[in-house]
PDB file of N, CA and C in Angstrom:
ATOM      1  N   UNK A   1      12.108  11.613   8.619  1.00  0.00           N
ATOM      2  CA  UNK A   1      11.630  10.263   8.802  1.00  0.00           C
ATOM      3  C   UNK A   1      10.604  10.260   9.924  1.00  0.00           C
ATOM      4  N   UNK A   2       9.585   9.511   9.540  1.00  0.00           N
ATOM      5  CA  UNK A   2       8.719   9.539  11.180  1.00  0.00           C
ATOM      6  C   UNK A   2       8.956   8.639  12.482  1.00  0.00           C
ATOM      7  N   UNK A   3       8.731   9.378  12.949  1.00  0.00           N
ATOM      8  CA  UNK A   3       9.037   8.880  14.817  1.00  0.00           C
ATOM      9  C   UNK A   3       8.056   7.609  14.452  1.00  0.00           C
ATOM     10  N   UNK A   4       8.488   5.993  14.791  1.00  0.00           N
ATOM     11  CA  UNK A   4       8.055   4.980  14.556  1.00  0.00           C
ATOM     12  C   UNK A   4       7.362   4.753  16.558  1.00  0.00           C
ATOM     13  N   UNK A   5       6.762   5.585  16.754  1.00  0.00           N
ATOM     14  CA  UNK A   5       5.888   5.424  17.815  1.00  0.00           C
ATOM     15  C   UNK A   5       4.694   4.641  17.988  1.00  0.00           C
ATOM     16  N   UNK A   6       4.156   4.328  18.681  1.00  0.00           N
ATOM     17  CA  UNK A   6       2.867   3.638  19.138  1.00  0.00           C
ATOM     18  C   UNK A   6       1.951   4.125  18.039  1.00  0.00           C
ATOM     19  N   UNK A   7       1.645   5.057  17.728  1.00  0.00           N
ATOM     20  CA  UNK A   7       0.237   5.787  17.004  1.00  0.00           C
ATOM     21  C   UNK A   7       0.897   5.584  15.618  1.00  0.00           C
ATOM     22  N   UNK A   8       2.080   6.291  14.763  1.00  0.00           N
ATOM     23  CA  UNK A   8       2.443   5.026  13.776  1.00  0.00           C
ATOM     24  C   UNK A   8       2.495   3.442  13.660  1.00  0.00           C
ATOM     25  N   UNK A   9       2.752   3.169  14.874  1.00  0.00           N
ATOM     26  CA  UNK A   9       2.386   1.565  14.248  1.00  0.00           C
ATOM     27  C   UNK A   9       1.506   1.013  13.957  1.00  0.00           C
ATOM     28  N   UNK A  10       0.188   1.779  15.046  1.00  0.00           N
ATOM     29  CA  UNK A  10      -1.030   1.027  14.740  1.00  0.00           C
ATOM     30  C   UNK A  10      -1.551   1.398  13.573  1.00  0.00           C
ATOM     31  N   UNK A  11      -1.026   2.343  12.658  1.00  0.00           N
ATOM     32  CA  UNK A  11      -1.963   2.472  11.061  1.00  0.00           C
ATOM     33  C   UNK A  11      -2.387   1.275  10.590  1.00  0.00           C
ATOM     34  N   UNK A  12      -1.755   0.221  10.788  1.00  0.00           N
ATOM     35  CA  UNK A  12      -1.785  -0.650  10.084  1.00  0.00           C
ATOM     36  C   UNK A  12      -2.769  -1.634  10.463  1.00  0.00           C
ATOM     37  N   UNK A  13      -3.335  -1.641  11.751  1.00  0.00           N
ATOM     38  CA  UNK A  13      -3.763  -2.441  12.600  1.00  0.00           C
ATOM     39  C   UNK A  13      -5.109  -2.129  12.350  1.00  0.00           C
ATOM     40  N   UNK A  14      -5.968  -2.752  13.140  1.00  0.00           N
ATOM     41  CA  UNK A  14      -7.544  -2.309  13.538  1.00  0.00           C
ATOM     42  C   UNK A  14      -7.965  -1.333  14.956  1.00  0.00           C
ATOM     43  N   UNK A  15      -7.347  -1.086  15.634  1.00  0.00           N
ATOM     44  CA  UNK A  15      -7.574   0.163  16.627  1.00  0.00           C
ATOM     45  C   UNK A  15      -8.183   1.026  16.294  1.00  0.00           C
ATOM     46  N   UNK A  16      -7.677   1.425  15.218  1.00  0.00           N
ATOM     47  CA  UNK A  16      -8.526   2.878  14.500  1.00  0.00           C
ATOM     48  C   UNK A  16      -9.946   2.679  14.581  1.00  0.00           C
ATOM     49  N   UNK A  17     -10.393   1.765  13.419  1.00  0.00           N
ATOM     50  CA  UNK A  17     -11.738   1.502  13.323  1.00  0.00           C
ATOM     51  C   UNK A  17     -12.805   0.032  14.222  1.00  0.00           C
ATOM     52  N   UNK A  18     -12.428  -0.483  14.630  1.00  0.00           N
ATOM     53  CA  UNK A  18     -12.730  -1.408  15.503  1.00  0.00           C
ATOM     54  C   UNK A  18     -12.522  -1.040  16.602  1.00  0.00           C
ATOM     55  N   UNK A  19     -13.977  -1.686  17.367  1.00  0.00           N
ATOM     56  CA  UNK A  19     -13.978  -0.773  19.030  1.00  0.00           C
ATOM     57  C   UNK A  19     -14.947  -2.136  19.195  1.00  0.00           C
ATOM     58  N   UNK A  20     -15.235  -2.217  20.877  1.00  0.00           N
ATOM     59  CA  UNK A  20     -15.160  -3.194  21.629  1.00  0.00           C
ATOM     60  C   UNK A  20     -16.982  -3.720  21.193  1.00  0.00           C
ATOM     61  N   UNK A  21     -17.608  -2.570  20.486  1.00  0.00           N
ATOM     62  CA  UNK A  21     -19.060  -3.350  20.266  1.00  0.00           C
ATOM     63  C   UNK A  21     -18.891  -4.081  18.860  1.00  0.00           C
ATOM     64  N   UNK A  22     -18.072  -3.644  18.146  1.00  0.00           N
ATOM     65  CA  UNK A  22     -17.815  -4.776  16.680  1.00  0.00           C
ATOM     66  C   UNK A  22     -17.607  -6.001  17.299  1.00  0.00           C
ATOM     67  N   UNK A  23     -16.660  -6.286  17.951  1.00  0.00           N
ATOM     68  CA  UNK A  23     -15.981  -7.566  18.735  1.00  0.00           C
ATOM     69  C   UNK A  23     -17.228  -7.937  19.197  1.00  0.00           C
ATOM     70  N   UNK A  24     -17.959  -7.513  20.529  1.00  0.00           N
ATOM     71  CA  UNK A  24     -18.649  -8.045  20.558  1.00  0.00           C
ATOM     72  C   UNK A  24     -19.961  -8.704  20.159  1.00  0.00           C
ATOM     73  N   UNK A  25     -20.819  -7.966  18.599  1.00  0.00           N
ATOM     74  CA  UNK A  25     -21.308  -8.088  18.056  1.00  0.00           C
ATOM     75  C   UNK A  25     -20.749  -9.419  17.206  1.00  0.00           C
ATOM     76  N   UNK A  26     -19.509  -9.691  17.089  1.00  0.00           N
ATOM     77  CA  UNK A  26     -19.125 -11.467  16.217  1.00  0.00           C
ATOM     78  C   UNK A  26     -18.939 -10.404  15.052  1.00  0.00           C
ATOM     79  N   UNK A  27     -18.605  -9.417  14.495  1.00  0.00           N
ATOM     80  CA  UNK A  27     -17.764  -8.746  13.878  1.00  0.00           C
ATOM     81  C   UNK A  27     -16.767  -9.355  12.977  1.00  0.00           C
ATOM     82  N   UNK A  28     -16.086  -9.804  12.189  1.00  0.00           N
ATOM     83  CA  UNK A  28     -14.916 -10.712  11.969  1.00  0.00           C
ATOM     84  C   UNK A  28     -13.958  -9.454  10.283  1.00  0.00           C
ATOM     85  N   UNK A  29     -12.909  -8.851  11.240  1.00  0.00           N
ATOM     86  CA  UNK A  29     -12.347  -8.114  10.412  1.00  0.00           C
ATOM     87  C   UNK A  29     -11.015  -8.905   9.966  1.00  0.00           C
ATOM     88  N   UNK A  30     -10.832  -9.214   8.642  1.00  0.00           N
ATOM     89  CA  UNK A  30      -9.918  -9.598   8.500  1.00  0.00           C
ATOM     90  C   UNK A  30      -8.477  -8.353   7.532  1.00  0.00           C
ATOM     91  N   UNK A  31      -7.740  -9.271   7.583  1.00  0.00           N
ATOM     92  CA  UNK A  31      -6.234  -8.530   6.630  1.00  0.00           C
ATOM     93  C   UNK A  31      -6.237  -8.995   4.848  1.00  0.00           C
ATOM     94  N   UNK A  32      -5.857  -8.465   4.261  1.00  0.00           N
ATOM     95  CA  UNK A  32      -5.526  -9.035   3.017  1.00  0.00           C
ATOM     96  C   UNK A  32      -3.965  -8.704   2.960  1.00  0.00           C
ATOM     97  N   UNK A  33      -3.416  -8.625   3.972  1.00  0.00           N
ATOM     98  CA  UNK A  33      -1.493  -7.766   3.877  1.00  0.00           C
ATOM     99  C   UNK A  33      -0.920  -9.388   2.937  1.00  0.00           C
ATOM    100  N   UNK A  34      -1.313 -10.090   3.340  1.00  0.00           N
ATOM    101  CA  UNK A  34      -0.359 -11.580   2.324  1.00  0.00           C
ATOM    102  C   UNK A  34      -0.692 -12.208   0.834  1.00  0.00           C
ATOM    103  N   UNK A  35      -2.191 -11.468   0.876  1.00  0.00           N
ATOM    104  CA  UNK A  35      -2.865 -11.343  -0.417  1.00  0.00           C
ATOM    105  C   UNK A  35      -2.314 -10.269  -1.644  1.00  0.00           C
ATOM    106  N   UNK A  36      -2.120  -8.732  -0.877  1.00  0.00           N
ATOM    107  CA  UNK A  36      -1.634  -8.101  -1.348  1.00  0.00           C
ATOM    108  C   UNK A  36      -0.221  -7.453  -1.692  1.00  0.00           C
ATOM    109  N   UNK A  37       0.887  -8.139  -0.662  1.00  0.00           N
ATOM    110  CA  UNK A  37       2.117  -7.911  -0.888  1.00  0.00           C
ATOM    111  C   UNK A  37       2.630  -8.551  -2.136  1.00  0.00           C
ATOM    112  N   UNK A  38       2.132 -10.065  -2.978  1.00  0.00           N
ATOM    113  CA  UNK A  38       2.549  -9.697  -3.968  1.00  0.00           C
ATOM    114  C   UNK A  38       2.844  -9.193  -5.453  1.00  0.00           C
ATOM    115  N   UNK A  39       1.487  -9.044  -5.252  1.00  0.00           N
ATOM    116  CA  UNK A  39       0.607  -7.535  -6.567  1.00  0.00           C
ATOM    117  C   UNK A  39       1.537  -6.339  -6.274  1.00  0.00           C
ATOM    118  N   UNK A  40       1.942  -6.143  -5.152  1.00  0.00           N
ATOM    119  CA  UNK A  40       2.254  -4.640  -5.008  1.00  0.00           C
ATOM    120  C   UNK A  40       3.965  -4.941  -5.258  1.00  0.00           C
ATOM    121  N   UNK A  41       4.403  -5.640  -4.753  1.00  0.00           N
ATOM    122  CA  UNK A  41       5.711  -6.160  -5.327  1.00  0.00           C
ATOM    123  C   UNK A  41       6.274  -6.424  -7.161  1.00  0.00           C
ATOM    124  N   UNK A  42       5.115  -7.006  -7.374  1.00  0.00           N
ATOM    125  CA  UNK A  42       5.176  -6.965  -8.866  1.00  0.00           C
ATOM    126  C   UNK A  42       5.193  -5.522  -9.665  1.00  0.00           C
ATOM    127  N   UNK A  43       3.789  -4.999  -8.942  1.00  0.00           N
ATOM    128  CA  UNK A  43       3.685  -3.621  -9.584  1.00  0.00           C
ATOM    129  C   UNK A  43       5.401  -2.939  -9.272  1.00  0.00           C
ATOM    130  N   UNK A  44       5.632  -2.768  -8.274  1.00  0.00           N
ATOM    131  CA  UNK A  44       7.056  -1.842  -8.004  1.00  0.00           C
ATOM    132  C   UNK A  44       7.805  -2.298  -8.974  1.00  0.00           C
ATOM    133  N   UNK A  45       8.011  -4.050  -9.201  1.00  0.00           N
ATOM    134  CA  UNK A  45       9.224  -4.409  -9.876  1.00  0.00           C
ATOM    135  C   UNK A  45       8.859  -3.716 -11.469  1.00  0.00           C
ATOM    136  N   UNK A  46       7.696  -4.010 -11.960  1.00  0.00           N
ATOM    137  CA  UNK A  46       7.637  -3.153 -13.026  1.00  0.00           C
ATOM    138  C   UNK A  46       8.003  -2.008 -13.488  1.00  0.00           C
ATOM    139  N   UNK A  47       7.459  -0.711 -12.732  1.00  0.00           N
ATOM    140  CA  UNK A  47       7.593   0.625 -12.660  1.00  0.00           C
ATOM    141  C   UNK A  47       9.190   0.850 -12.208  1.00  0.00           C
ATOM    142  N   UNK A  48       9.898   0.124 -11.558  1.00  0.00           N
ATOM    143  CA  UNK A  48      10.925   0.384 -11.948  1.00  0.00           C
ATOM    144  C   UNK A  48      11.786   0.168 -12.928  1.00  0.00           C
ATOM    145  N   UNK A  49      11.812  -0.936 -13.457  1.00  0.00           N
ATOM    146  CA  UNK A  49      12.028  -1.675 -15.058  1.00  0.00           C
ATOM    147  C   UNK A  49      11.485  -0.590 -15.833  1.00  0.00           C
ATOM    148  N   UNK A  50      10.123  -0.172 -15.780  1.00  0.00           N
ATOM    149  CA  UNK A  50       9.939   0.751 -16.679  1.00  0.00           C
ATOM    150  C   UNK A  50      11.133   2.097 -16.983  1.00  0.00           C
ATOM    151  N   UNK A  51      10.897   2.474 -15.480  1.00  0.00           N
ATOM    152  CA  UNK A  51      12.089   3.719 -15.160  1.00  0.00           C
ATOM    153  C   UNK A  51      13.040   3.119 -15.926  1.00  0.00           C
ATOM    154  N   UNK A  52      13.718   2.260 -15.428  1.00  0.00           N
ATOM    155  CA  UNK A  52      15.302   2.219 -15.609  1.00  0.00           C
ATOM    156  C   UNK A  52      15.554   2.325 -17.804  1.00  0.00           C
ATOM    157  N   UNK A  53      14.143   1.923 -18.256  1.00  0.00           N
ATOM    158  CA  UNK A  53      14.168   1.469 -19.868  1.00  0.00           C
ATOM    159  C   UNK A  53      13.825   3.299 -20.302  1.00  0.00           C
ATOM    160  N   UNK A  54      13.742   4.393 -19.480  1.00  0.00           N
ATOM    161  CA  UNK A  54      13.276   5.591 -19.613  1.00  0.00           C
ATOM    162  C   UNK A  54      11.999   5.567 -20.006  1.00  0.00           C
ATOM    163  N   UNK A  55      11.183   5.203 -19.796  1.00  0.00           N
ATOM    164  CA  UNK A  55       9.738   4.620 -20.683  1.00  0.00           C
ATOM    165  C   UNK A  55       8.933   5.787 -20.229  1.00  0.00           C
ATOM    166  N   UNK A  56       9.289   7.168 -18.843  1.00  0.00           N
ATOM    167  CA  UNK A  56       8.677   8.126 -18.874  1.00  0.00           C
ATOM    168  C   UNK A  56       8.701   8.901 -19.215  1.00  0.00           C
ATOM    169  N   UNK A  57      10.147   9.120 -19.581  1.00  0.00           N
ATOM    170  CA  UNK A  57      10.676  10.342 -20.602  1.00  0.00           C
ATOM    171  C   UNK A  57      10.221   9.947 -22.194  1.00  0.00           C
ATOM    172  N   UNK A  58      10.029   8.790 -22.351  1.00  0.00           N
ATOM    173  CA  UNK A  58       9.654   8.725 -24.015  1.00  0.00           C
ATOM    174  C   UNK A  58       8.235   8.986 -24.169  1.00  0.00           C
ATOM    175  N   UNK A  59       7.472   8.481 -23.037  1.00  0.00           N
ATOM    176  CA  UNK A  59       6.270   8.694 -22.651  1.00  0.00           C
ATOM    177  C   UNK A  59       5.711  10.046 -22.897  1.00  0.00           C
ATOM    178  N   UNK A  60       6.624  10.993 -22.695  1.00  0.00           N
ATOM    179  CA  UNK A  60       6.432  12.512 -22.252  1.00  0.00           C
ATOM    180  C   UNK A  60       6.870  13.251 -23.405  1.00  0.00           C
ATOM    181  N   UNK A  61       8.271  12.586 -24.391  1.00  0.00           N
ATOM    182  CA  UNK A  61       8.565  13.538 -25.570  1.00  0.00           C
ATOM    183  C   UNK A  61       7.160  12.760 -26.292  1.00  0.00           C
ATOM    184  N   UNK A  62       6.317  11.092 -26.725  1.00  0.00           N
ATOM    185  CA  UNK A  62       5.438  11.261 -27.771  1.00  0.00           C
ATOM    186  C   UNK A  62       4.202  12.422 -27.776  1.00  0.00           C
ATOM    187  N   UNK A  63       4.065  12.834 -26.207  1.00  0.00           N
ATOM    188  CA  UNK A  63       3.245  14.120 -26.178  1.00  0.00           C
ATOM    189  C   UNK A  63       3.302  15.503 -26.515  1.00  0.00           C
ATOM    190  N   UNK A  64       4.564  15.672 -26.598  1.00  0.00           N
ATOM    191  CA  UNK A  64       5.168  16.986 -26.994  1.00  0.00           C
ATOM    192  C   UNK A  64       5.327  17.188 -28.444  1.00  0.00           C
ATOM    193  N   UNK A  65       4.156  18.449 -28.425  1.00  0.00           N
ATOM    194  CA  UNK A  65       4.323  18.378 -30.026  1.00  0.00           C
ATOM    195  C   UNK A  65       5.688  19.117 -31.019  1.00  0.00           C
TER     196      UNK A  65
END
């Protein structure tokens, strides 16, 4: 599991790529994290529904000749 330290947390953040002349240039970085949590939620709920219906294993014997 990873050490949930300072330098993991900020992945998520703007530190990385934003530095003090963007800011001051009027720069305006925004997030899409509330835009995209629930596309990505949907997608999971799918792909697992898929799993659970075996839909990769059937997936995999129509290829097998």
């Amino acid at each position: 599991m990873p050490k949930l330290d300072e330098e993991f947390l900020a992945a998520g953040g703007v530190k990385r790529f934003a530095s003090e002349a963007s800011w001051a240039r009027g720069i305006k970085i925004l997030s899409a994290w509330a835009a995209n949590g629930v596309p990505v939620a949907e997608y999971s709920l799918g792909i697992i529904l898929l799993s659970l219906k075996r839909f990769w294993l059937f997936t995999r014997a129509m290829r097998t000749p």
